[in-house]
Protein backbone atom coordinates (compact mmCIF):
# COMPACT_ATOMS: atom_id res chain seq x y z
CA UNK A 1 3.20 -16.32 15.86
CA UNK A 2 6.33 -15.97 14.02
CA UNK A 3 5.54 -13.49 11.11
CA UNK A 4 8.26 -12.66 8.51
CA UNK A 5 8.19 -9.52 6.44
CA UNK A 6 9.72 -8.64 3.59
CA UNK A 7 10.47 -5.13 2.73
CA UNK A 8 10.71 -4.32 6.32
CA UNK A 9 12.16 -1.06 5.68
CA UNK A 10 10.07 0.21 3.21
CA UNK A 11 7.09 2.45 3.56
CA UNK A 12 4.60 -0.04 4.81
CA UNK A 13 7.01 -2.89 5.75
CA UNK A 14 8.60 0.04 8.37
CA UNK A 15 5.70 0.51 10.30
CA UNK A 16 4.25 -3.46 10.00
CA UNK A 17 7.87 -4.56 11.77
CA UNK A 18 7.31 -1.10 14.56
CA UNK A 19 3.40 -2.50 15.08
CA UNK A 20 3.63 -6.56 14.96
CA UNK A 21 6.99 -6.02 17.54
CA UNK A 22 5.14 -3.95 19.95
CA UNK A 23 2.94 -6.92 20.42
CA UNK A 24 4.73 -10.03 22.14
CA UNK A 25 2.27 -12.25 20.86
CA UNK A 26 4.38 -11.90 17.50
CA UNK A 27 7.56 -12.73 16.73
CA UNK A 28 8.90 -10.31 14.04
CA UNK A 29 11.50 -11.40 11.31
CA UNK A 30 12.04 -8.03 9.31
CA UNK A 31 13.86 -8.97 6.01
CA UNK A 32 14.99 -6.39 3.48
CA UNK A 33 16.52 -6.97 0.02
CA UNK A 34 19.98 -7.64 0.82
CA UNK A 35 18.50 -10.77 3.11
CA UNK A 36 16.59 -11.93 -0.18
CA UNK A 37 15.67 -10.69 -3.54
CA UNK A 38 11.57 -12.25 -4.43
CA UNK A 39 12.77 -12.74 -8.06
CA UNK A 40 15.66 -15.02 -6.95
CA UNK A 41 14.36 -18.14 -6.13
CA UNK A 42 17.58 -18.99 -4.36
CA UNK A 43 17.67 -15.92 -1.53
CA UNK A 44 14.23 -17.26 -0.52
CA UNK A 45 15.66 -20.13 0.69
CA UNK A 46 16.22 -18.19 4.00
CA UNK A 47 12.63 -18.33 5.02
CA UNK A 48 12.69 -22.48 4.62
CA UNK A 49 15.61 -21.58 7.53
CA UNK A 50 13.58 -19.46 9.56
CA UNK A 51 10.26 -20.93 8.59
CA UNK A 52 7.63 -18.44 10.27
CA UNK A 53 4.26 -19.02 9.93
CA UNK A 54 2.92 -15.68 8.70
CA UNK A 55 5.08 -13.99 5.08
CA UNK A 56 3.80 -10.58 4.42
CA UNK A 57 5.16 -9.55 0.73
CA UNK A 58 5.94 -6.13 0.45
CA UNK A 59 7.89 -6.33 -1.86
CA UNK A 60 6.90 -4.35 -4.82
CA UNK A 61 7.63 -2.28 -8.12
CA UNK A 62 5.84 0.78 -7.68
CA UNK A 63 7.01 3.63 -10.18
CA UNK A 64 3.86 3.61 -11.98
CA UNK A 65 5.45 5.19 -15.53
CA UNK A 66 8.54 3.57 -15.27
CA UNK A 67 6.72 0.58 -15.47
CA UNK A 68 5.65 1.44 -18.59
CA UNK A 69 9.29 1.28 -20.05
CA UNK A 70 10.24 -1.30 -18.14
CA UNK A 71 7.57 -3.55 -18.03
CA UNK A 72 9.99 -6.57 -17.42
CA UNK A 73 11.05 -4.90 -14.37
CA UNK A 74 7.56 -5.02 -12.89
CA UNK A 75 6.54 -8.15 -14.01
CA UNK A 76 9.47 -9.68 -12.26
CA UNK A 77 8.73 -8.16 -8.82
CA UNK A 78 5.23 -7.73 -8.49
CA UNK A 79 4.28 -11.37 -10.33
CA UNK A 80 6.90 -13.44 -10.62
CA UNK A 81 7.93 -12.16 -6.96
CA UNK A 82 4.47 -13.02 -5.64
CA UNK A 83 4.99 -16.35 -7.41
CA UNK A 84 8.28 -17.10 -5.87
CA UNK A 85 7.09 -16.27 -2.29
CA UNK A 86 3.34 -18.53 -2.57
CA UNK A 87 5.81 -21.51 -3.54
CA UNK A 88 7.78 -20.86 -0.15
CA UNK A 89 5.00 -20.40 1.63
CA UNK A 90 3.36 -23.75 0.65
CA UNK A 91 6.98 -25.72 1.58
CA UNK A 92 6.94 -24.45 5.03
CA UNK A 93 3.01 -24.41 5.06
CA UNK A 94 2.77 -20.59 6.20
CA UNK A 95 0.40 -18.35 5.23
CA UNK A 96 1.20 -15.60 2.40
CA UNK A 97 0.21 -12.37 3.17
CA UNK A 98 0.36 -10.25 -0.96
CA UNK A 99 0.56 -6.53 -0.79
CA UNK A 100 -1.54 -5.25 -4.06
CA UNK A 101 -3.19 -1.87 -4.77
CA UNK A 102 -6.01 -0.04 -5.95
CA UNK A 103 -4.62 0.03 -9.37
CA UNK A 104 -5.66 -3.45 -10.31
CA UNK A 105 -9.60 -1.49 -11.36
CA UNK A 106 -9.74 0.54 -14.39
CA UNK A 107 -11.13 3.50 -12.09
CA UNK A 108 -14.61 3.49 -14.74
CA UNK A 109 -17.44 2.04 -11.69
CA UNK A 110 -17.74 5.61 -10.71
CA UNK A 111 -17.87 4.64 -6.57
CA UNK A 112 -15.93 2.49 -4.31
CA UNK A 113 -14.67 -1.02 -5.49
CA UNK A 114 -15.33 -3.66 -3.19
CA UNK A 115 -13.60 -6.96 -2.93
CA UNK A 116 -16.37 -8.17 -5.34
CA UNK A 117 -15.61 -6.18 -8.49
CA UNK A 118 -13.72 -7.24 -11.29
CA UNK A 119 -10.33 -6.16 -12.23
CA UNK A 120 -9.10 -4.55 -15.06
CA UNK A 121 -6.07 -2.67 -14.87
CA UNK A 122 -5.34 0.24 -17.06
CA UNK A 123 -1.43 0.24 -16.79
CA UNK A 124 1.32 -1.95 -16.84
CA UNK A 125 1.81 -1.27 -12.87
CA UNK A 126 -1.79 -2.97 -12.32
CA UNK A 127 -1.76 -5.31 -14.17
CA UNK A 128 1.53 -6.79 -12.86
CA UNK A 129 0.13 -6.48 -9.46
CA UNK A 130 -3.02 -8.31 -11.04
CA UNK A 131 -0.63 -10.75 -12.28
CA UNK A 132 0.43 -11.19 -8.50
CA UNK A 133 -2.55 -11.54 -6.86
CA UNK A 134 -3.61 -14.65 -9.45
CA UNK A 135 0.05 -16.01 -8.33
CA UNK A 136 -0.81 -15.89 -4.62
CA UNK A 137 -4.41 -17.32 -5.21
CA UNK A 138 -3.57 -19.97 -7.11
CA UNK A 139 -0.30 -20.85 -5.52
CA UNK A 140 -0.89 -20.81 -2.10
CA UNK A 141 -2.67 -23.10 0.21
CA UNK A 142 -3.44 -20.06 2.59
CA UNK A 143 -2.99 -16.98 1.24
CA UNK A 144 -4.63 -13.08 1.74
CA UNK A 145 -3.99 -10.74 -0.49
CA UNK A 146 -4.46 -7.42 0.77
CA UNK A 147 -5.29 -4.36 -1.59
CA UNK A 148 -4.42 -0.88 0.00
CA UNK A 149 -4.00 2.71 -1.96
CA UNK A 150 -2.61 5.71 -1.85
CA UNK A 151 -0.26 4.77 0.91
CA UNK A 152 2.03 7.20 2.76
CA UNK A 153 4.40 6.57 5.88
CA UNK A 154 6.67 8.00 8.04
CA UNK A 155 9.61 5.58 6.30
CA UNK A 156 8.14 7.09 2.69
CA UNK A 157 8.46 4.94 -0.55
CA UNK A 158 11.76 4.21 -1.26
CA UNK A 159 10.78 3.58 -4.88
CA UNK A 160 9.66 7.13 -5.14
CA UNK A 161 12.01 9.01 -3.02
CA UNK A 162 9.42 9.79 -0.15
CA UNK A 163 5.48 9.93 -0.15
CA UNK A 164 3.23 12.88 -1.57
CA UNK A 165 2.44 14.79 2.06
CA UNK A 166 6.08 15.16 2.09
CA UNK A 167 6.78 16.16 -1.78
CA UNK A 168 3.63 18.59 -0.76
CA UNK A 169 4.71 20.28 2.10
CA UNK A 170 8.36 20.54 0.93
CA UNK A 171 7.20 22.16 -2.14
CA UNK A 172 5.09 24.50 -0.12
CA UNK A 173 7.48 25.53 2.32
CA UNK A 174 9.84 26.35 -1.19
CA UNK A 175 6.72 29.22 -1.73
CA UNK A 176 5.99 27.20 -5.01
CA UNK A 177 2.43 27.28 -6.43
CA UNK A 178 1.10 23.69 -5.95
CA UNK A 179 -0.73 22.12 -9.11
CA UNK A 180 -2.90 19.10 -8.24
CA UNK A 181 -5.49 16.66 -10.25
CA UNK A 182 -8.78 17.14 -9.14
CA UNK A 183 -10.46 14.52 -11.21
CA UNK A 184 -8.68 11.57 -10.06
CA UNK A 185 -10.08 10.12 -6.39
CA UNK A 186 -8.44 7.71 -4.37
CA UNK A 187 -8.56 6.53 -0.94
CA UNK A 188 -5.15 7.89 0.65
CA UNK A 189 -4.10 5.39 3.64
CA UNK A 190 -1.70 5.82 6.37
CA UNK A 191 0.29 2.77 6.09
CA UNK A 192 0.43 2.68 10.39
CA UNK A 193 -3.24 2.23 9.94
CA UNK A 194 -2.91 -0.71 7.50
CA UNK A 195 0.15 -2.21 10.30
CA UNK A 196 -2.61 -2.25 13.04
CA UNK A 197 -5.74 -3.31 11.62
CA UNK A 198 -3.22 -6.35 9.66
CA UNK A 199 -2.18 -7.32 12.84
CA UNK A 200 -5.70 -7.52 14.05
CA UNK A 201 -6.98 -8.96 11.00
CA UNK A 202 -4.12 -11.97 11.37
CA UNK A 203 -4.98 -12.21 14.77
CA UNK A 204 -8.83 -13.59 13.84
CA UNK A 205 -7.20 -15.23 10.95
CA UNK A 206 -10.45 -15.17 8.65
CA UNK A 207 -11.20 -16.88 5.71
CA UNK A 208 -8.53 -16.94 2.92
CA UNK A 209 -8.95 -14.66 0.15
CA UNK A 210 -8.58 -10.74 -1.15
CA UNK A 211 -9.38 -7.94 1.64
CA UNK A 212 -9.36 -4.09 0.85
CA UNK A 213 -7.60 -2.06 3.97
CA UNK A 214 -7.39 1.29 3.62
CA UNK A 215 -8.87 4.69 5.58
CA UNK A 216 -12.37 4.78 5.22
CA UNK A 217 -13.49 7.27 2.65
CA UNK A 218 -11.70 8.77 -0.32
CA UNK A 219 -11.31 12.45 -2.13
CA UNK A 220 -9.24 13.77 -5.31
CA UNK A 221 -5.68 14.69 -4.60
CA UNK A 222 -6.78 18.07 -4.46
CA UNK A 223 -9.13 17.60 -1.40
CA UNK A 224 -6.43 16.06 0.00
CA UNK A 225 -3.62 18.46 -0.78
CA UNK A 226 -5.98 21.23 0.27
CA UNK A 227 -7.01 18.92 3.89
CA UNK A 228 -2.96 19.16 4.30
CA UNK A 229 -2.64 22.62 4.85
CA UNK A 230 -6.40 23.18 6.50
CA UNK A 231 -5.12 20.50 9.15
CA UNK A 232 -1.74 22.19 9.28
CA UNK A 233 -3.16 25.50 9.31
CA UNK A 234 -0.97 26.88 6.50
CA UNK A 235 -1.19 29.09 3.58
CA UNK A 236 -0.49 27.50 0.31
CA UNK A 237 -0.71 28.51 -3.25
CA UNK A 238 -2.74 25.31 -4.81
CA UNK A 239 -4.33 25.27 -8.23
CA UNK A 240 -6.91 22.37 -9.25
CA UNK A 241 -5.87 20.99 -12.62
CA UNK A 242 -7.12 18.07 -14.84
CA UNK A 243 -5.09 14.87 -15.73
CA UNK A 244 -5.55 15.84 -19.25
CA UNK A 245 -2.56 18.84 -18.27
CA UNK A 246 0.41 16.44 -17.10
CA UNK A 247 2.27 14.30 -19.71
CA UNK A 248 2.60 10.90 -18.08
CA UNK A 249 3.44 7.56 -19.34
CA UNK A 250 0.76 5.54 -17.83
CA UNK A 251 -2.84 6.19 -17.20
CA UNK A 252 -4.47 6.26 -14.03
CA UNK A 253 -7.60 5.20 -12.92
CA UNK A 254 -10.09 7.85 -12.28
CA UNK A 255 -11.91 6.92 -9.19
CA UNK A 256 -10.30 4.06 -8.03
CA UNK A 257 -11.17 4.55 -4.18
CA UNK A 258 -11.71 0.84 -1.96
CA UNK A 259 -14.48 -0.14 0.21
CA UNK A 260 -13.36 -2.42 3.17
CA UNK A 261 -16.70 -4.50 2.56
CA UNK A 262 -14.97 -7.79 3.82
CA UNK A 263 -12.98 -6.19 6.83
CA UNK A 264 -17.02 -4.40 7.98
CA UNK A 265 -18.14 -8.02 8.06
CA UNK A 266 -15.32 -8.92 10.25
CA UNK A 267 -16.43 -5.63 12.61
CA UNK A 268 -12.72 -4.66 11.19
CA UNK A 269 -12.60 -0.69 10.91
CA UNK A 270 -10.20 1.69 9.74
CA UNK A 271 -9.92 5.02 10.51
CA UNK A 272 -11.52 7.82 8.36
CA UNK A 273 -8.93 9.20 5.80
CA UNK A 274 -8.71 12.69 7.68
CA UNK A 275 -8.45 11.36 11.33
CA UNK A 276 -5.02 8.93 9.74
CA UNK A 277 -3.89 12.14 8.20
CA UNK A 278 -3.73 14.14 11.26
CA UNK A 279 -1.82 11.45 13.09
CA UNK A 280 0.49 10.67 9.93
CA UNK A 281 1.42 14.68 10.56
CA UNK A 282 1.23 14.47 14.45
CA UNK A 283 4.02 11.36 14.33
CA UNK A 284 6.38 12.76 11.77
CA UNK A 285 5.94 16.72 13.93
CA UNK A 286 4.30 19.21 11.79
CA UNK A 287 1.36 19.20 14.02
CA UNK A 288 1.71 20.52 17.36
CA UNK A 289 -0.51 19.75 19.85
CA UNK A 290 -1.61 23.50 20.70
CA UNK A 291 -2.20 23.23 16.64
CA UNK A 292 -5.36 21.11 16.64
């Protein structure tokens, strides 16, 4: 299976290129922006070249308050992107794998969201990911779009200049005193997780439609700031805070943790959020083994 993936050196699109190639069932075709740009109709002409039958889009605008500003910016990645890439995808007849997020739900259900809930996104981010995952549906013959949150990876998020273990631990090893939300909860997902249970997931090649994949469970980013250092073994100043303290642009959802409902049926399971966040600090060596 020749499986194409763009953004493969970005956060998740590192670690989906490292997984699919250590399988020689797959034939990997790792495509970054300066092979094409998804809001350039034009540079996707390279995939009619190549034509593989798996795209995985990850591809995406992910500063949540820029996004705000620029909401142009986001619209032309995350939707218009999506867009671009189902249209390719139906020339060449391969199947369109969309990246979205957990930011697509307003956060108000109050437990997990399963593939079943409605949408309603709260910020311009989500709803130009909501935008996408429309695209993909209604563009694509076969088509997956799969929703994953509070990612972090060894690559880290080139949008954001790194992921949040790594802003957390740098911080801590500065001897500042660590501030972290309490009241929002998420589902925080180590994107080599997502890598191998996608590859499994294509592998059965279920029916088409939206998945959630991401480690089972979910906490506030406190718990998980504070499961960091307990893992770790550290000392760290940390104080719990409320959103209501930080002056952002964009709101966030308040509890806008996933359920894999669709991925259970498929006896697909992830790992739990702690046992993803030990290995995440195993690979990148803060954990030692004599440490655990």
């Amino acid at each position: 299976m020749r499986v194409a993936i763009i953004g493969a050196n970005g956060q998740l699109g590192t670690d989906l290129v490292r997984v699919f190639g250590e399988d020689p069932s797959f034939e990997v075709i790792p495509l970054t922006h300066a092979d094409l740009d998804v809001t350039i109709p034009e540079t996707l002409k390279v995939l009619e070249e190549l034509r593989p039958g798996v795209i995985i889009n990850t591809a995406a605008y992910v500063r949540v308050d820029d996004a705000e500003l620029c909401p142009e910016r986001a619209f032309a990645v995350n939707a218009i992107g999506a867009l671009n890439v189902a249209r390719v995808a139906n020339e060449i007849d391969a199947i369109n794998v969309y990246i979205s997020t957990d930011y697509v739900f307003d956060g108000e259900k109050g437990e997990p969201y399963t593939e079943e809930d409605v949408p309603n996104p709260i910020n311009v981010y989500g709803a130009s990911k909501l935008a996408g995952e429309i695209f993909t549906r209604n563009y694509s013959k076969k088509y997956y779009t799969i929703r994953v949150a509070g990612l972090y990876g060894k690559a880290g998020a080139s949008g954001k200049g790194g992921n949040f273990v790594e802003w957390i631990i740098e911080r801590a090893k500065r001897g500042e005193k660590l501030q972290i939300v309490d009241d929002q909860f998420m589902s925080p997902t180590y994107t080599r997780d997502v890598a191998r249970t996608l590859k499994e997931f294509l592998t059965l090649q279920p029916e088409w439609g939206i998945y959630h994949m991401v480690n089972e469970g979910y906490c506030s980013w406190y718990e998980f700031t504070r499961a960091i250092f307990e893992i770790l073994g550290w000392e760290a100043r940390i104080r719990a805070i409320k959103s209501s303290e930080l002056s952002r642009l964009a709101r966030r959802p308040r509890f806008s943790a996933l359920e894999n409902m669709r991925l259970h049926k498929l006896h697909l399971r992830m790992h739990d959020w702690k046992k993803g966040l030990k290995e995440y600090l195993r690979e990148t060596g803060y954990l030692q083994p004599k440490a655990e």
